[in-house]
Protein backbone atom coordinates (compact mmCIF):
# COMPACT_ATOMS: atom_id res chain seq x y z
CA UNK A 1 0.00 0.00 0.00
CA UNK A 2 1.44 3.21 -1.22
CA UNK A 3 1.51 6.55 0.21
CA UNK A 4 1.82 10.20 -1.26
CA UNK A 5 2.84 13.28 0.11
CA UNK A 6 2.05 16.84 -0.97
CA UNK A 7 4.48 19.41 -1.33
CA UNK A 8 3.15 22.81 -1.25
CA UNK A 9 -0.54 22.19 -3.01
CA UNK A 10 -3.62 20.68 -1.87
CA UNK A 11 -5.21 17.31 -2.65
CA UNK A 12 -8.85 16.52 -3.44
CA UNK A 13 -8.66 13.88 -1.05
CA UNK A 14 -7.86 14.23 2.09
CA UNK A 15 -5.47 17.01 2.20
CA UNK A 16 -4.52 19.53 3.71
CA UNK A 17 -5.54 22.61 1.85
CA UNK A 18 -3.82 25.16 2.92
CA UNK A 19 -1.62 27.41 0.79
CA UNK A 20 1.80 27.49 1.33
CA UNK A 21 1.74 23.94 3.24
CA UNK A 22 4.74 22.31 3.44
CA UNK A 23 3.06 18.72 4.18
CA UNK A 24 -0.04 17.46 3.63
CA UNK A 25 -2.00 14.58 5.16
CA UNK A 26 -1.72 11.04 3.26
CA UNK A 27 -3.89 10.90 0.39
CA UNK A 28 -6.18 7.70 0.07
CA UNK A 29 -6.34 4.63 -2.45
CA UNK A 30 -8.92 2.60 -2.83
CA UNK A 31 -10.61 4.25 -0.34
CA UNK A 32 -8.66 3.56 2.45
CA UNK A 33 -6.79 6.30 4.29
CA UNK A 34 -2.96 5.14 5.19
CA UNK A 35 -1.06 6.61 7.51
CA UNK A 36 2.68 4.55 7.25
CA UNK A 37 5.69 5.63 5.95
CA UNK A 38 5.66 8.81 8.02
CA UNK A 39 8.86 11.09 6.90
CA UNK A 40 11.79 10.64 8.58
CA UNK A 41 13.35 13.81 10.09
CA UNK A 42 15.96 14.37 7.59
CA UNK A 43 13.02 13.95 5.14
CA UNK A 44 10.50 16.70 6.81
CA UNK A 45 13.08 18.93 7.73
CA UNK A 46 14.56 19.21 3.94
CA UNK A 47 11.26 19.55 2.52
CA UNK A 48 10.60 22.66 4.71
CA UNK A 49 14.33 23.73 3.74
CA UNK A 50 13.44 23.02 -0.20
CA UNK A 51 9.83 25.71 0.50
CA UNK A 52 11.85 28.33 2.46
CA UNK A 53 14.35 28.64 -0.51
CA UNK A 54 11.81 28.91 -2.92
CA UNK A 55 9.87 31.30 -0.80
CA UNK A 56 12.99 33.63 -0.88
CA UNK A 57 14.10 33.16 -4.02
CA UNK A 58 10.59 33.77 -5.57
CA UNK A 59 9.93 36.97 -3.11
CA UNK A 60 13.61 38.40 -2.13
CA UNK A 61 12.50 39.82 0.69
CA UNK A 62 14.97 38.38 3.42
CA UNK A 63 17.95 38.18 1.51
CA UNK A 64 17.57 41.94 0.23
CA UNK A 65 16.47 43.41 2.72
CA UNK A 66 19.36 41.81 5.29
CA UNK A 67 22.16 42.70 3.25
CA UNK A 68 20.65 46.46 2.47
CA UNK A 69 20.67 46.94 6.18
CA UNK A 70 23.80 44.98 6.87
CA UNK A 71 25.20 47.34 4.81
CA UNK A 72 23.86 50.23 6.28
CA UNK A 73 24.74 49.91 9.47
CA UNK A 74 28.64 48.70 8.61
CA UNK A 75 28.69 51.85 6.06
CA UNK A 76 27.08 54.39 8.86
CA UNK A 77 29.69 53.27 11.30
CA UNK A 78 32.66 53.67 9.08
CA UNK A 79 31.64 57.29 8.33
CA UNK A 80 30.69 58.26 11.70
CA UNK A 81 33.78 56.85 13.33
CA UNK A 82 36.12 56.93 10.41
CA UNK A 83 39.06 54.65 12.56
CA UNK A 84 42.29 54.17 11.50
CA UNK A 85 43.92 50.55 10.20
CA UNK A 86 45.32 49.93 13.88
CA UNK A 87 41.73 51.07 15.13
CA UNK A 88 40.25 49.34 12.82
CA UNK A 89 41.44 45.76 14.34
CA UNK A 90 40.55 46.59 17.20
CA UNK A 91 37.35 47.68 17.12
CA UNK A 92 36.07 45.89 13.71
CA UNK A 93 35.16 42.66 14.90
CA UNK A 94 32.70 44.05 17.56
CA UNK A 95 31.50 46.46 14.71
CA UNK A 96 31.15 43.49 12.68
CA UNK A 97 28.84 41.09 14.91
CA UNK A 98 26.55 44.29 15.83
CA UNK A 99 25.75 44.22 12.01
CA UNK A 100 24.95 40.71 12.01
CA UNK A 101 23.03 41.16 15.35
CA UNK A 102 20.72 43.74 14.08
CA UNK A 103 20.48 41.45 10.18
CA UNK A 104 19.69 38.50 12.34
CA UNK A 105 17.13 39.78 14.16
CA UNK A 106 15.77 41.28 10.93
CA UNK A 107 15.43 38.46 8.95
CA UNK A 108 14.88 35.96 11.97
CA UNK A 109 11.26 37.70 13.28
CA UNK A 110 9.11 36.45 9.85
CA UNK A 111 10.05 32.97 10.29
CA UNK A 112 7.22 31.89 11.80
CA UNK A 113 4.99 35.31 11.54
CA UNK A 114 4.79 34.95 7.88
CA UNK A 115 3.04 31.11 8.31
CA UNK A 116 0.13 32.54 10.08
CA UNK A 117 -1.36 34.64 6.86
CA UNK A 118 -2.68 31.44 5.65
CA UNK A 119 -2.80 29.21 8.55
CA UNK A 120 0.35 27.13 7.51
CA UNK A 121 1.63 27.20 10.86
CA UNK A 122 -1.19 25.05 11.84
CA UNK A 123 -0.89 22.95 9.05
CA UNK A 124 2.41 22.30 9.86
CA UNK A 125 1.75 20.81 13.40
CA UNK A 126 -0.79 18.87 11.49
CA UNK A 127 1.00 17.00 9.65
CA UNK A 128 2.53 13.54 10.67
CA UNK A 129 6.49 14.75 11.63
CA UNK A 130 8.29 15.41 14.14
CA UNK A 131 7.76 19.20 15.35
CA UNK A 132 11.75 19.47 15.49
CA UNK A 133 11.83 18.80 12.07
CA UNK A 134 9.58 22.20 11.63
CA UNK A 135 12.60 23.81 13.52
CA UNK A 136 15.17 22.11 11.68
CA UNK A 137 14.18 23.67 8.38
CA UNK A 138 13.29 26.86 9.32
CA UNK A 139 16.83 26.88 11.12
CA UNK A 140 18.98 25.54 7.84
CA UNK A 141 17.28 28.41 6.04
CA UNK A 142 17.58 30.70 8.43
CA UNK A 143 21.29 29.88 8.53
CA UNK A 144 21.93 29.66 4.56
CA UNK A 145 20.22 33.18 4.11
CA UNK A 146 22.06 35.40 6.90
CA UNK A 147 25.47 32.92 6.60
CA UNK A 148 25.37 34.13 2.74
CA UNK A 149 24.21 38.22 3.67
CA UNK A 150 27.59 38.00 5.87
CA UNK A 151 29.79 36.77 3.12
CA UNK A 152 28.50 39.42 0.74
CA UNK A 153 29.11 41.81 3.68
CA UNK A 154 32.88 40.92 4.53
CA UNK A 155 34.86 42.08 1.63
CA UNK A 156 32.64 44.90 1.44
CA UNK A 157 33.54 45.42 5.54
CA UNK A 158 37.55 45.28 4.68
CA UNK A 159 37.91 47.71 2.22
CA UNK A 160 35.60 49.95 4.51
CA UNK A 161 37.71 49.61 7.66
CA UNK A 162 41.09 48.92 5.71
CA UNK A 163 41.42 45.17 7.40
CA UNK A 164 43.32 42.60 5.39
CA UNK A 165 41.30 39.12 4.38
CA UNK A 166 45.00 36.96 3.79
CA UNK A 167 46.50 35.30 4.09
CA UNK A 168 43.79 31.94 3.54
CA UNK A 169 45.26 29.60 5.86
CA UNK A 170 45.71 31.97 9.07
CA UNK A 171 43.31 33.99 8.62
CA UNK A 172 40.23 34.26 6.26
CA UNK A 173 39.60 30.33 7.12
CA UNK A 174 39.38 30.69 10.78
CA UNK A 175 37.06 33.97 10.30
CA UNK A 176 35.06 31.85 8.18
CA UNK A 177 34.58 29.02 11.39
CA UNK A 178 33.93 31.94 13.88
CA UNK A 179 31.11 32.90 11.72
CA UNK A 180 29.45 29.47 10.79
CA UNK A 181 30.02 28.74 14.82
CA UNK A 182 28.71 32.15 15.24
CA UNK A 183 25.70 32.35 12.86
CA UNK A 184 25.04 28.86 13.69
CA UNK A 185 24.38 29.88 17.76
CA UNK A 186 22.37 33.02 16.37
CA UNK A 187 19.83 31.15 14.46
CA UNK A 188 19.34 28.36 16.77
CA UNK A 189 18.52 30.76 19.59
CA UNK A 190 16.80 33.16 17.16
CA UNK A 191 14.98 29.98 15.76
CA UNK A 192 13.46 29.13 19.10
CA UNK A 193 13.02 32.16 20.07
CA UNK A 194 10.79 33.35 17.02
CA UNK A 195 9.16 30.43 17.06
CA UNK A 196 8.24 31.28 20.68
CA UNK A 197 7.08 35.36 20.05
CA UNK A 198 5.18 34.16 17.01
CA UNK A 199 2.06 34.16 19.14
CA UNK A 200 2.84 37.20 21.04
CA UNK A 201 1.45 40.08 21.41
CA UNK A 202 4.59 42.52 21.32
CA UNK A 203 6.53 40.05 19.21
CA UNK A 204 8.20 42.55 17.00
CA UNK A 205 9.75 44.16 20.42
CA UNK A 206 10.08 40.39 22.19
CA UNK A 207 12.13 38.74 19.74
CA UNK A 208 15.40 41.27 19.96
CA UNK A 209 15.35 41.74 23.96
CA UNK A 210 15.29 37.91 24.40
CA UNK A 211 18.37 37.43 21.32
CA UNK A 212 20.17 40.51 23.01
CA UNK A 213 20.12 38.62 26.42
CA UNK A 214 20.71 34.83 25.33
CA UNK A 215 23.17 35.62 23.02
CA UNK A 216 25.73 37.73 24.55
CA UNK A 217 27.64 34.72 25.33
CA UNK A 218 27.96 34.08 21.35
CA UNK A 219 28.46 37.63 20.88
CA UNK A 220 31.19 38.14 22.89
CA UNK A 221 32.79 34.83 21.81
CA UNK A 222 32.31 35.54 18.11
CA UNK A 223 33.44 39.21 18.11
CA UNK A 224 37.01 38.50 20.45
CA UNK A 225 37.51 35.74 18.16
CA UNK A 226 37.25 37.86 14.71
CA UNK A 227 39.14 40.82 16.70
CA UNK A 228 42.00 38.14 17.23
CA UNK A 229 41.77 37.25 13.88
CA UNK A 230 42.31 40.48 12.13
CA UNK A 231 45.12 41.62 14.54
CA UNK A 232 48.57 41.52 12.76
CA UNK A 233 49.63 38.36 13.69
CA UNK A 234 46.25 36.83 13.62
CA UNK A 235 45.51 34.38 16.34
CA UNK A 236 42.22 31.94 16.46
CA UNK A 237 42.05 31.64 20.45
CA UNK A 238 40.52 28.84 21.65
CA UNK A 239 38.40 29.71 23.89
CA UNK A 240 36.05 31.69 22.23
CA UNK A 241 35.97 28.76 19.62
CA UNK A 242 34.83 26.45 22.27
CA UNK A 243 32.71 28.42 23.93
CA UNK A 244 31.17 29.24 20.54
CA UNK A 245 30.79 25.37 19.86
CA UNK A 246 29.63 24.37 23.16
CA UNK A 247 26.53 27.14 23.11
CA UNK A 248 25.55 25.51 19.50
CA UNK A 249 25.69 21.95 21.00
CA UNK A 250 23.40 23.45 23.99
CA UNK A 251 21.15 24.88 21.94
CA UNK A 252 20.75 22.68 19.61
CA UNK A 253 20.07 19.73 22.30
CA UNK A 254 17.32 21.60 23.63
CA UNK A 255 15.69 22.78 20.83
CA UNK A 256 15.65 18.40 19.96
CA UNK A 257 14.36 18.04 23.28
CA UNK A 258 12.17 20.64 23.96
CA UNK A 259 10.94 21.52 20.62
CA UNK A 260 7.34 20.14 20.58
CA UNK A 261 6.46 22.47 23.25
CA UNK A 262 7.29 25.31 21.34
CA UNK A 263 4.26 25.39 18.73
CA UNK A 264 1.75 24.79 22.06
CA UNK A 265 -0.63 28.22 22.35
């Protein structure tokens, strides 16, 4: 007995029919409902990865709008503060992580706001998964769009700020893990977080206090770890890396755990 599973579309029988749905119920044949082969999490989670990408792509509105203001804020600081080269690696990586801050927390609050137009969210805890694997692709995408808004934003942060990128091996490849450790900790708290404000009344002001508090372990982490990084030597110290690592593995192990509770009203 054969089962079929809607991507985005409603059936005639026995779906869900809600636009924008990432699942849908099992269809029927020969007019019996089935209910097996339920989607692994690997499964669930990359078909909710595969509708937020073509979400974004289709719209733009994330990606643009994060790396407009990204750029904003980077370019507003460089003009008001105008710092030298030696200033410049001292201060940049703080300067640096209080962009992505304020482009996280931009592109993090629709995550889950944006599902409620149409109901999806609902549909969602619906369907027959696992409600981390809701999380889990909301989180990859969340991670893919604002990893990719920081790479466009880095070169464009060096010639600013006069820091050097090179050499590859000592210095632009350890920046690079700071800020997949970083970003990674940022989403997964932002992630939870929206998920939790999305029923809020004074969600657009609850989802930046609770980042600004929770994350100021990753924050500081991430930003003395790029400041070490573009000093002349650059250093990676290891602290901050496992600090950084050990806040993802947290995070990540509760959101597993915990993460059915977090679509209750």
């Amino acid at each position: 007995m054969s089962v079929s599973w809607r991507v985005e579309g409603c059936h005639p029988e026995g779906a869900l029919a809600t636009e924008g749905s990432a699942f849908a119920f099992p269809t029927t044949h020969n007019g019996l409902r089935t209910t097996n082969n339920v989607p692994s999490l690997l499964t669930a989670a990359s078909t909710i990865l595969a509708k937020e990408l073509r979400t974004e792509f289709r719209t733009r509105e994330l990606l643009t709008t994060t790396v407009v203001f990204s750029l904003m804020v980077v370019v507003l600081f460089s003009f008001t503060f105008d710092p030298t080269a030696a200033e410049s690696r001292r201060i940049g990586g703080g300067l640096l992580w209080i962009a992505f801050l304020f482009a996280g927390s931009l592109m993090l609050h629709p995550s889950f706001t944006r599902e409620q137009s149409n109901e999806t969210l609902a549909a969602l805890r619906l369907a027959p998964i696992e409600p981390f694997a809701i999380l889990l692709g909301k989180l990859l995408a969340n991670f893919l769009f604002l990893f990719l808004a920081e790479l466009l934003l880095l070169p464009v942060f060096a010639v600013l700020y006069d820091v050097p990128l090179l050499p590859l091996t000592t210095r632009l490849l350890p920046l690079l893990l700071v800020l997949v450790l970083g970003t990674l900790g940022l989403v997964t708290a932002g992630t939870v977080f929206a998920a939790i404000s999305a029923h809020a009344r004074m969600r657009e002001l609850l989802l930046p206090v609770l980042l600004l508090v929770v994350l100021t372990p990753v924050l500081i982490s991430a930003a003395l770890a790029t400041t070490s990084l573009l000093a002349d030597p650059p250093e990676l110290p290891r602290t901050a890396v496992v600090l950084l690592v050990a806040f993802d593995v947290i995070f990540l192990t509760a959101t597993w755990l915990f993460g059915e509770y977090l679509f209750e009203e």
